[in-house]
N, C-alpha and C. Protein backbone atom coordinates (compact mmCIF):
# COMPACT_ATOMS: atom_id res chain seq x y z
N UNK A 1 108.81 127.43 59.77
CA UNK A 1 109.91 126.48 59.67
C UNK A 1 109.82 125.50 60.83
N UNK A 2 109.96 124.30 60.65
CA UNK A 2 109.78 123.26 61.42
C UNK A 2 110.77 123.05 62.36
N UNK A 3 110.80 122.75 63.77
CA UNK A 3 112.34 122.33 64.22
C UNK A 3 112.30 120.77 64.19
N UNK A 4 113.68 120.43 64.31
CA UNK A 4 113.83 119.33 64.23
C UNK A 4 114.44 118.48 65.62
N UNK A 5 113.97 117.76 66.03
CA UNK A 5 114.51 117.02 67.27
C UNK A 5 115.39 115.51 67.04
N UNK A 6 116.21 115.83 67.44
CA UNK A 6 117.14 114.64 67.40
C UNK A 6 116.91 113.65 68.84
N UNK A 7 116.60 112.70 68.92
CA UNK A 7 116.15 111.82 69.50
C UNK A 7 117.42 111.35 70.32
N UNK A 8 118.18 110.98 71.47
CA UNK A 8 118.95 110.31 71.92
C UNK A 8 118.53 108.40 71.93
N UNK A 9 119.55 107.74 71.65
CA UNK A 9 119.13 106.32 71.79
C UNK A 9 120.63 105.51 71.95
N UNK A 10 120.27 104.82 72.92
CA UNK A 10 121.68 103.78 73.12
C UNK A 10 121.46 103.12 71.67
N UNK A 11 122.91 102.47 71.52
CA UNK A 11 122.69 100.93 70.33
C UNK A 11 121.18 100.20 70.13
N UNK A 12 121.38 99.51 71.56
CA UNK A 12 120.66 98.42 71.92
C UNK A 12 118.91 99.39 71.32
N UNK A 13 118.72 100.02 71.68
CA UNK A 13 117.26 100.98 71.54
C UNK A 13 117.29 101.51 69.93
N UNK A 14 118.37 101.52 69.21
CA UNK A 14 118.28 101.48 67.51
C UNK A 14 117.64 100.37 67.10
N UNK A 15 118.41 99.11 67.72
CA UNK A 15 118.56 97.51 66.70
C UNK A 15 116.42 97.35 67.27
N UNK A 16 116.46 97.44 68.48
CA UNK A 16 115.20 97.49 68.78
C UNK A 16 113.57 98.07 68.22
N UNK A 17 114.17 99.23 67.83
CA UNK A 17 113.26 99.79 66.72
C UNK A 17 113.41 99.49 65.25
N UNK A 18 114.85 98.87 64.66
CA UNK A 18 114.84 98.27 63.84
C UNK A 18 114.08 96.91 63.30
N UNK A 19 113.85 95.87 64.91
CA UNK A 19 113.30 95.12 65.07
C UNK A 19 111.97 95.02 64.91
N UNK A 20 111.37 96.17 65.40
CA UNK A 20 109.66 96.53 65.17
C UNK A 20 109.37 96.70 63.56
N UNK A 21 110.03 97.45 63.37
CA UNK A 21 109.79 97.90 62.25
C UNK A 21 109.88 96.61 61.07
N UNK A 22 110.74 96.12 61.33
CA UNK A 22 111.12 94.22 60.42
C UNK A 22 109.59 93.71 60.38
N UNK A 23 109.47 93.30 61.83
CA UNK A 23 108.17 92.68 62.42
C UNK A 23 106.46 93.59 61.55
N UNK A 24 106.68 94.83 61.87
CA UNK A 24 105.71 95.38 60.92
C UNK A 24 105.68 94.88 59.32
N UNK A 25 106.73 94.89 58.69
CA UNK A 25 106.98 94.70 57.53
C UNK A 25 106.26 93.53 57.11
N UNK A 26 106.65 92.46 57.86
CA UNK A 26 106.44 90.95 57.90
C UNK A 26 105.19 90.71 57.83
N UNK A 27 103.94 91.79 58.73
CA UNK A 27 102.49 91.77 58.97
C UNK A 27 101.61 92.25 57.83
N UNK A 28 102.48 93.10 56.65
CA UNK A 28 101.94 93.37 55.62
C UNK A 28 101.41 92.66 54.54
N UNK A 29 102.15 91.89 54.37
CA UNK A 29 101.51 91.22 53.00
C UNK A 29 100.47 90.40 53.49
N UNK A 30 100.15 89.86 54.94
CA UNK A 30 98.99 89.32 55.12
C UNK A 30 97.87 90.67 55.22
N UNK A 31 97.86 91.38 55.62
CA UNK A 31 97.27 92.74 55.72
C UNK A 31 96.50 92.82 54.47
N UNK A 32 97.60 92.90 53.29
CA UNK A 32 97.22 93.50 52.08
C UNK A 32 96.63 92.53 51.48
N UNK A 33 96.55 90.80 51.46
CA UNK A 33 96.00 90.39 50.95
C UNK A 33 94.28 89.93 52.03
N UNK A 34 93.86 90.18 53.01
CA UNK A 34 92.97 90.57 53.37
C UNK A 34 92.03 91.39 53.25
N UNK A 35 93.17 92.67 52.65
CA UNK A 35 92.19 93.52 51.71
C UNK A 35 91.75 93.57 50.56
N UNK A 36 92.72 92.48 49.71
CA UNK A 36 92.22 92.24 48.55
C UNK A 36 90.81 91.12 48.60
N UNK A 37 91.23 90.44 49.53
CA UNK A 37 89.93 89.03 49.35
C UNK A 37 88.71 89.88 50.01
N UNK A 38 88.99 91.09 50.98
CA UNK A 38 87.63 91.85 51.32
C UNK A 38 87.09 92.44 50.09
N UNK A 39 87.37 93.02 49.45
CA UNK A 39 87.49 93.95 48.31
C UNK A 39 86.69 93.45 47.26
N UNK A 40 87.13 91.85 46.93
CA UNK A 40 86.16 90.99 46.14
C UNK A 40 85.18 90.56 46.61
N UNK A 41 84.70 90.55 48.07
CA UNK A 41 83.29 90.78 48.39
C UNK A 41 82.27 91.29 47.71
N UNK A 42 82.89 92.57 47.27
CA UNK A 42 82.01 93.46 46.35
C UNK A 42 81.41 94.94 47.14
N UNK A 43 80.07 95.24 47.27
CA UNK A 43 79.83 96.32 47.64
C UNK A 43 80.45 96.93 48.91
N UNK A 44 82.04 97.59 48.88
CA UNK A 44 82.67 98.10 49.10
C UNK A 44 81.73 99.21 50.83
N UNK A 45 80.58 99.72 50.19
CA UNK A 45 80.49 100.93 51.19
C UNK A 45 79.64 100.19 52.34
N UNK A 46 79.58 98.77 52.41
CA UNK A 46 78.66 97.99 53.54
C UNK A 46 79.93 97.18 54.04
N UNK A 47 80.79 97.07 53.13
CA UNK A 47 82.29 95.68 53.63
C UNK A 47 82.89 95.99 54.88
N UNK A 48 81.73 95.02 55.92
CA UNK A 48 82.65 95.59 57.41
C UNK A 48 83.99 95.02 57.10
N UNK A 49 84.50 93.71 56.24
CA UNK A 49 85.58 92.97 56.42
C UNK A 49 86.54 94.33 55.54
N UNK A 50 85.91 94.83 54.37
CA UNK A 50 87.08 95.21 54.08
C UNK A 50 87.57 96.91 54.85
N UNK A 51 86.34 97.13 55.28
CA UNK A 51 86.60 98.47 56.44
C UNK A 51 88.03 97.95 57.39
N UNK A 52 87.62 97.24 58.05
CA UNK A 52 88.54 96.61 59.02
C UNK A 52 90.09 96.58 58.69
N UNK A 53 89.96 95.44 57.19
CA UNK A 53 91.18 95.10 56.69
C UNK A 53 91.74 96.62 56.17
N UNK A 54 91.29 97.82 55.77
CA UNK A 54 91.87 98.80 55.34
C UNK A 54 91.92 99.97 56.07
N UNK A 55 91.45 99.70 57.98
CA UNK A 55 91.82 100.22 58.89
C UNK A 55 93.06 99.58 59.48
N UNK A 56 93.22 98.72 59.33
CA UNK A 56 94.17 97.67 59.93
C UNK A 56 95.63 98.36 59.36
N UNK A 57 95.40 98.29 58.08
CA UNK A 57 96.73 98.37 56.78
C UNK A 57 97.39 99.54 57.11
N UNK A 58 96.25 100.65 57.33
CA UNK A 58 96.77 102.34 57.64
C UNK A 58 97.52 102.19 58.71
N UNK A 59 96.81 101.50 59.81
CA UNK A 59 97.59 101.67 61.16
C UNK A 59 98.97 101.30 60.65
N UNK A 60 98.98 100.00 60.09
CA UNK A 60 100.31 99.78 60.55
C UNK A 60 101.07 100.44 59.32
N UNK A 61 100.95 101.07 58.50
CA UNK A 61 101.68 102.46 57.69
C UNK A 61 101.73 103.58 58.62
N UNK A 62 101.03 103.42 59.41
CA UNK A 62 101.38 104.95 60.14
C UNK A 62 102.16 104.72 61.28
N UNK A 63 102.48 103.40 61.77
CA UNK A 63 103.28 103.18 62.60
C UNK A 63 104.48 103.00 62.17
N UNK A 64 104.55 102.48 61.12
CA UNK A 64 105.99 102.10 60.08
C UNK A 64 106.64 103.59 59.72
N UNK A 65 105.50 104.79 59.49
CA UNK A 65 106.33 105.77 59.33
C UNK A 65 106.80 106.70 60.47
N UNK A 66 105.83 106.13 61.67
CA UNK A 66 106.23 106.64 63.33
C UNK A 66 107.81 105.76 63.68
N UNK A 67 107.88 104.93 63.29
CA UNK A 67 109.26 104.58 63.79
C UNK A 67 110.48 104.61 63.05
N UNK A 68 110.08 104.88 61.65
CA UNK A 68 111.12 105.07 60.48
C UNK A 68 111.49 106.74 60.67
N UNK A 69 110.87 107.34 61.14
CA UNK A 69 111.37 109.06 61.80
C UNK A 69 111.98 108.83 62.63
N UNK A 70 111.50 107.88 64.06
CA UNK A 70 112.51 108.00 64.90
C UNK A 70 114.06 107.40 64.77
N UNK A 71 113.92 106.45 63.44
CA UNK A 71 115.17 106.12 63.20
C UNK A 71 116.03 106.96 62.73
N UNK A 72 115.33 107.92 61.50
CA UNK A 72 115.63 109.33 60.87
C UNK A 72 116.71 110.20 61.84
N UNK A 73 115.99 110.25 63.04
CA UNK A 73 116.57 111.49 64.02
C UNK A 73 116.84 111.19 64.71
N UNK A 74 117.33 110.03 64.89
CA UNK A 74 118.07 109.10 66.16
C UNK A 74 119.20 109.79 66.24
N UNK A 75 119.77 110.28 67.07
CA UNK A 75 121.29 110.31 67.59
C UNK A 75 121.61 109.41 68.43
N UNK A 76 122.47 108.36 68.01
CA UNK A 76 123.07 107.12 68.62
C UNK A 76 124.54 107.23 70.05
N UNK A 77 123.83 107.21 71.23
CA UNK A 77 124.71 107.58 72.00
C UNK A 77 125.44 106.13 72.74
N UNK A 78 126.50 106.25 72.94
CA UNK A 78 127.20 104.89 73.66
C UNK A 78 127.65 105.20 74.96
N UNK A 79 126.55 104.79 75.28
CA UNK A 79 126.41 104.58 77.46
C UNK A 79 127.73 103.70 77.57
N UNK A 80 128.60 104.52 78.36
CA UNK A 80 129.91 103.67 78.58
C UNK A 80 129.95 103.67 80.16
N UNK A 81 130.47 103.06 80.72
CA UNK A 81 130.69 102.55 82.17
C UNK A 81 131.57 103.46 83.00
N UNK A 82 131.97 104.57 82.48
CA UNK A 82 133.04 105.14 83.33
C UNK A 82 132.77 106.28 84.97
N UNK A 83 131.76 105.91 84.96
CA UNK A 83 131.29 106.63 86.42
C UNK A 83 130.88 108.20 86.28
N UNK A 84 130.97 108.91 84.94
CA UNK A 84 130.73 109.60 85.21
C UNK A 84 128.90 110.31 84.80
N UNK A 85 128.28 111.54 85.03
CA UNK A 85 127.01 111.70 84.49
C UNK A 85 127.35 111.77 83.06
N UNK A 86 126.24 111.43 82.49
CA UNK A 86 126.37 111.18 81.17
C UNK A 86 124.59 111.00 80.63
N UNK A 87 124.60 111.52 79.28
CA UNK A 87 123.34 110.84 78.71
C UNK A 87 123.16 109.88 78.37
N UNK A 88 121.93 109.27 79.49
CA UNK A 88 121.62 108.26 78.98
C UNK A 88 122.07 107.00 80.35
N UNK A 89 122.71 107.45 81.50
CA UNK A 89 123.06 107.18 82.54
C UNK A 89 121.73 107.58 83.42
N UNK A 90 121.68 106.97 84.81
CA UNK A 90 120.95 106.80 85.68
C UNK A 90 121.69 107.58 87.03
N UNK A 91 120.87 108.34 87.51
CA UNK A 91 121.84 109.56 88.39
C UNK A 91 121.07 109.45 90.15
N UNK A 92 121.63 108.89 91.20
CA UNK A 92 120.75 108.73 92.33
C UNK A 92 121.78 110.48 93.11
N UNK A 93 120.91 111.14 93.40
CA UNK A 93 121.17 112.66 94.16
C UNK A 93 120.40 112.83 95.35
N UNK A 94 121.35 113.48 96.10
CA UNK A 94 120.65 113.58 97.18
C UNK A 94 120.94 115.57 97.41
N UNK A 95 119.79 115.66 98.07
CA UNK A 95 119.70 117.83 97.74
C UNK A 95 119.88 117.99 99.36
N UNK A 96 120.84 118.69 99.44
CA UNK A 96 121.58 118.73 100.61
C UNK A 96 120.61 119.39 101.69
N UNK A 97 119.96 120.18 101.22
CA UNK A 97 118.66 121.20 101.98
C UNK A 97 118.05 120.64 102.91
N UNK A 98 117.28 119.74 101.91
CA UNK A 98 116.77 119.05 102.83
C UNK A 98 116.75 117.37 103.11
N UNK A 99 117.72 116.99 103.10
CA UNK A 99 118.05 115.10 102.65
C UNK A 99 117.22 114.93 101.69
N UNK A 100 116.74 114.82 101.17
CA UNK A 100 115.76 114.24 100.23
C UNK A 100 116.23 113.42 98.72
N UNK A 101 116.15 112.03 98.45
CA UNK A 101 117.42 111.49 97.40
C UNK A 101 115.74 111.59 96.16
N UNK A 102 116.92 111.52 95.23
CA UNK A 102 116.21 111.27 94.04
C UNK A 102 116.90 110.19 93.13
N UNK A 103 115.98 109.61 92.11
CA UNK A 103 116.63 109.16 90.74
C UNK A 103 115.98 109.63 89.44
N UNK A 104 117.18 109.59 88.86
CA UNK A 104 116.56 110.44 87.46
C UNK A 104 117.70 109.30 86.41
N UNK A 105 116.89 109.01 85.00
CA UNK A 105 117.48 109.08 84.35
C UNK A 105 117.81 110.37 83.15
N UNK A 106 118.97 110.63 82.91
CA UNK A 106 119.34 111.42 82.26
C UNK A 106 119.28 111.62 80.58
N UNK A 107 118.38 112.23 80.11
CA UNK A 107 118.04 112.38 78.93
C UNK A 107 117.99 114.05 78.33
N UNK A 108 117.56 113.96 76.40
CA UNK A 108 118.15 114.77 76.14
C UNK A 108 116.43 115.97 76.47
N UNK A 109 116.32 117.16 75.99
CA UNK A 109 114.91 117.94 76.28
C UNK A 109 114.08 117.18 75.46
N UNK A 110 113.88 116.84 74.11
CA UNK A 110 112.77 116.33 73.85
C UNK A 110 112.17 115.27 74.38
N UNK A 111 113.57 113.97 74.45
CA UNK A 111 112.53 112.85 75.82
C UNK A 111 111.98 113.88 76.80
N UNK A 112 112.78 114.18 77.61
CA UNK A 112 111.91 114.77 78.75
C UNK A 112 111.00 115.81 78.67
N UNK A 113 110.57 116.17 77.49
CA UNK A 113 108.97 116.52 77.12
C UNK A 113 107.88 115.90 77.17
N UNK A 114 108.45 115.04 76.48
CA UNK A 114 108.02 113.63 75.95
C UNK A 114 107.57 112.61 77.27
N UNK A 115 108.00 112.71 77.91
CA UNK A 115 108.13 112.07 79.04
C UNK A 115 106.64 111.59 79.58
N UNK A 116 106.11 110.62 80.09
CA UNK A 116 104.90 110.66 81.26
C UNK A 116 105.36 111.40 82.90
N UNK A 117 104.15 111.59 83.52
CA UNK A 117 104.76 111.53 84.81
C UNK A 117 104.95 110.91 85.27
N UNK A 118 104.78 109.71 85.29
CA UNK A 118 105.48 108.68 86.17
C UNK A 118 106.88 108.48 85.83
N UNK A 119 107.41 108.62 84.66
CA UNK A 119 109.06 108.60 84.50
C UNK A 119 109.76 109.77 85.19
N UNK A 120 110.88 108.95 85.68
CA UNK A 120 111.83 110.36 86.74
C UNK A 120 113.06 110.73 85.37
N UNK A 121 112.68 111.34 85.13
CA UNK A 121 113.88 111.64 83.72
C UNK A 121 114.18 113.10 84.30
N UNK A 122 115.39 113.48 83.60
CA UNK A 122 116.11 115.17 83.81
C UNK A 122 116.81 115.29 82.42
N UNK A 123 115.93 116.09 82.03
CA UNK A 123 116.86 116.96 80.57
C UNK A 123 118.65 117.45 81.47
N UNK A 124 119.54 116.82 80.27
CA UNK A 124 120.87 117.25 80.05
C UNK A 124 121.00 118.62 80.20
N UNK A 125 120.40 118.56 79.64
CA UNK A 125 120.33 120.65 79.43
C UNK A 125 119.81 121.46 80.14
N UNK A 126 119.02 120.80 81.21
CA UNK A 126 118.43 121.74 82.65
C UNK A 126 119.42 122.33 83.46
N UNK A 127 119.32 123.15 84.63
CA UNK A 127 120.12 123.67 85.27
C UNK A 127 121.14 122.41 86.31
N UNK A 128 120.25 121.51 86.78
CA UNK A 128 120.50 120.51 87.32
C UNK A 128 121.37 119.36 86.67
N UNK A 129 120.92 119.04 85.55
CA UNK A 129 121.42 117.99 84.62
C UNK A 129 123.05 119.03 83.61
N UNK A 130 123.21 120.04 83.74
CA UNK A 130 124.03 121.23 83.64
C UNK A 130 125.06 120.71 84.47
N UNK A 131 124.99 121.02 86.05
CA UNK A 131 125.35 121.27 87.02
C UNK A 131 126.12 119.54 87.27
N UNK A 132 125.31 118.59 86.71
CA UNK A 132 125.79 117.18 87.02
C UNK A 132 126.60 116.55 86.13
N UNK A 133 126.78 116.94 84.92
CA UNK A 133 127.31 116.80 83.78
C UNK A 133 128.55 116.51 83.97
N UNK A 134 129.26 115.27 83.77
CA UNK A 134 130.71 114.81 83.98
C UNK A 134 131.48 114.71 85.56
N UNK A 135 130.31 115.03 86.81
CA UNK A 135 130.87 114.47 87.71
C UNK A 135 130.35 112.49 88.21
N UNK A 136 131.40 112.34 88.94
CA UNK A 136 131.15 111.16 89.93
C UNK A 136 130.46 110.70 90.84
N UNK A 137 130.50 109.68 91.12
CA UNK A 137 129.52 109.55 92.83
C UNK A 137 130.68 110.00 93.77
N UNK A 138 129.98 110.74 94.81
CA UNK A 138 130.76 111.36 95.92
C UNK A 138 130.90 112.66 95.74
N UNK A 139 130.61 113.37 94.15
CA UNK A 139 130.73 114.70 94.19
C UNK A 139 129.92 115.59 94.79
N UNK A 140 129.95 116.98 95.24
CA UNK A 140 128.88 117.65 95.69
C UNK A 140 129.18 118.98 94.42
N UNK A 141 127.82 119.34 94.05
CA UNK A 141 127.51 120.44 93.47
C UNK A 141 126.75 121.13 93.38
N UNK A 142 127.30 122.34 93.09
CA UNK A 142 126.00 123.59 93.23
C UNK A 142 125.40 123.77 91.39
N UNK A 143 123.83 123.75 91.85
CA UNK A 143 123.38 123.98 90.40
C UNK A 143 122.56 125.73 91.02
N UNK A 144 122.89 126.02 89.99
CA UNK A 144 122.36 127.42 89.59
C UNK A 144 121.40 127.43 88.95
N UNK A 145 120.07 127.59 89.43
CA UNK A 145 118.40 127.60 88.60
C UNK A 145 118.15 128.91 88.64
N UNK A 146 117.40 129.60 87.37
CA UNK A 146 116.73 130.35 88.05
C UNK A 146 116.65 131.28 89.19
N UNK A 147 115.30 130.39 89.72
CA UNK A 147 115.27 131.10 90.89
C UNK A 147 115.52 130.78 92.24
N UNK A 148 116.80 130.05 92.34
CA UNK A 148 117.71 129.76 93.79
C UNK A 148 118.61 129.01 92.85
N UNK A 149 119.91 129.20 93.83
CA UNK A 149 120.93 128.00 93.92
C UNK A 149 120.75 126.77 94.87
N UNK A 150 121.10 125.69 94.62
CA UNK A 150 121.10 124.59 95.92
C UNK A 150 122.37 123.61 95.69
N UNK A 151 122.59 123.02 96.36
CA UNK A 151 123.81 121.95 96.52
C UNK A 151 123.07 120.55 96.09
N UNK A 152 123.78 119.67 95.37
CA UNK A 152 123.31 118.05 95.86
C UNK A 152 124.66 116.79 96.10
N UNK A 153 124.22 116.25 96.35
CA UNK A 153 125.52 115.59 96.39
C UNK A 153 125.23 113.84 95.38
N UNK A 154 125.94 113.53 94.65
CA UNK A 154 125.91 112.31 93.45
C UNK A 154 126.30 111.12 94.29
N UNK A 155 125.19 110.34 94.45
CA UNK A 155 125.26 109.04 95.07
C UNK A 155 125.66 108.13 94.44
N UNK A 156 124.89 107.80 93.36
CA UNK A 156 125.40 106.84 92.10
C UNK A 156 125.03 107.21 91.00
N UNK A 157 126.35 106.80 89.98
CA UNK A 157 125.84 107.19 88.88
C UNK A 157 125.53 105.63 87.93
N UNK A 158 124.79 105.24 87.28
CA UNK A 158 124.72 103.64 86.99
C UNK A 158 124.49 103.52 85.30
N UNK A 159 124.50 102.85 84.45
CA UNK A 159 124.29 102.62 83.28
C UNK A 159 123.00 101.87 83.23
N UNK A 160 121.85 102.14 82.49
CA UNK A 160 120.99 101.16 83.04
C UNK A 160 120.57 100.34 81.89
């Protein structure tokens, strides 16, 4: 049985992938009639043009159905301004231990699977992103991991 991941996305990051996906649409019928005028070339298993034109076509079907899923399993969240942590908010912490500040934006576990390393993201659902959940800047809190507890204290919380 498959699981299913629900995707977090502001508004603005729906209409956006809606946008791609338009734009794909738009690239097709030149696509497809490229493959037809390759096609009438004739011997099909030498047609670099129509190889091309019917590598071209797939891609962008397989991208049309890569972003028509993520529209599928979008859960549409509304980043509101009220100071507190939230998904989808931008969280600056500082870990009391040892000064050391961080920024993370706050997302749900599959982004932050998903994630590269170079993005500073924190799953909602971690011990940390737990622990930060509906406070302010100025708060101090203890998150419970595992294996230690530590304090941090919420510098800013920002909408980004």
């Amino acid at each position: 049985m498959a699981k299913i991941y629900y995707q977090e996305m502001t508004p603005a990051g729906y209409r956006a992938i809606e946008e791609q996906i338009e734009a794909l649409k738009q690239k097709r019928p030149t696509l497809i009639a490229r493959l037809k005028a390759a096609r009438a070339l004739g011997d099909l298993s030498e047609n670099t043009e129509y190889s091309t034109a019917k590598r071209e076509l797939r891609h962008l079907e397989s991208c049309l159905r890569y972003l028509d899923k993520q529209l599928t399993y979008a859960k549409v969240i509304d980043v509101s301004d009220d100071g507190k942590v939230a998904l989808g908010k931008v969280v600056t912490i500082r870990f009391l231990d040892d000064q050391e500040e961080a920024t993370y934006k706050i997302v749900g576990r599959h982004q932050a699977e998903q994630a590269s390393l170079t993005e500073e993201v924190l799953a909602f659902d971690s011990p940390l992103g737990l622990a930060l959940k509906g406070h302010t800047a100025g708060t101090t809190v203890t998150v419970h991991a595992p294996a230690a507890s530590y304090q941090v204290t919420i510098i800013a919380v920002k909408v980004k």
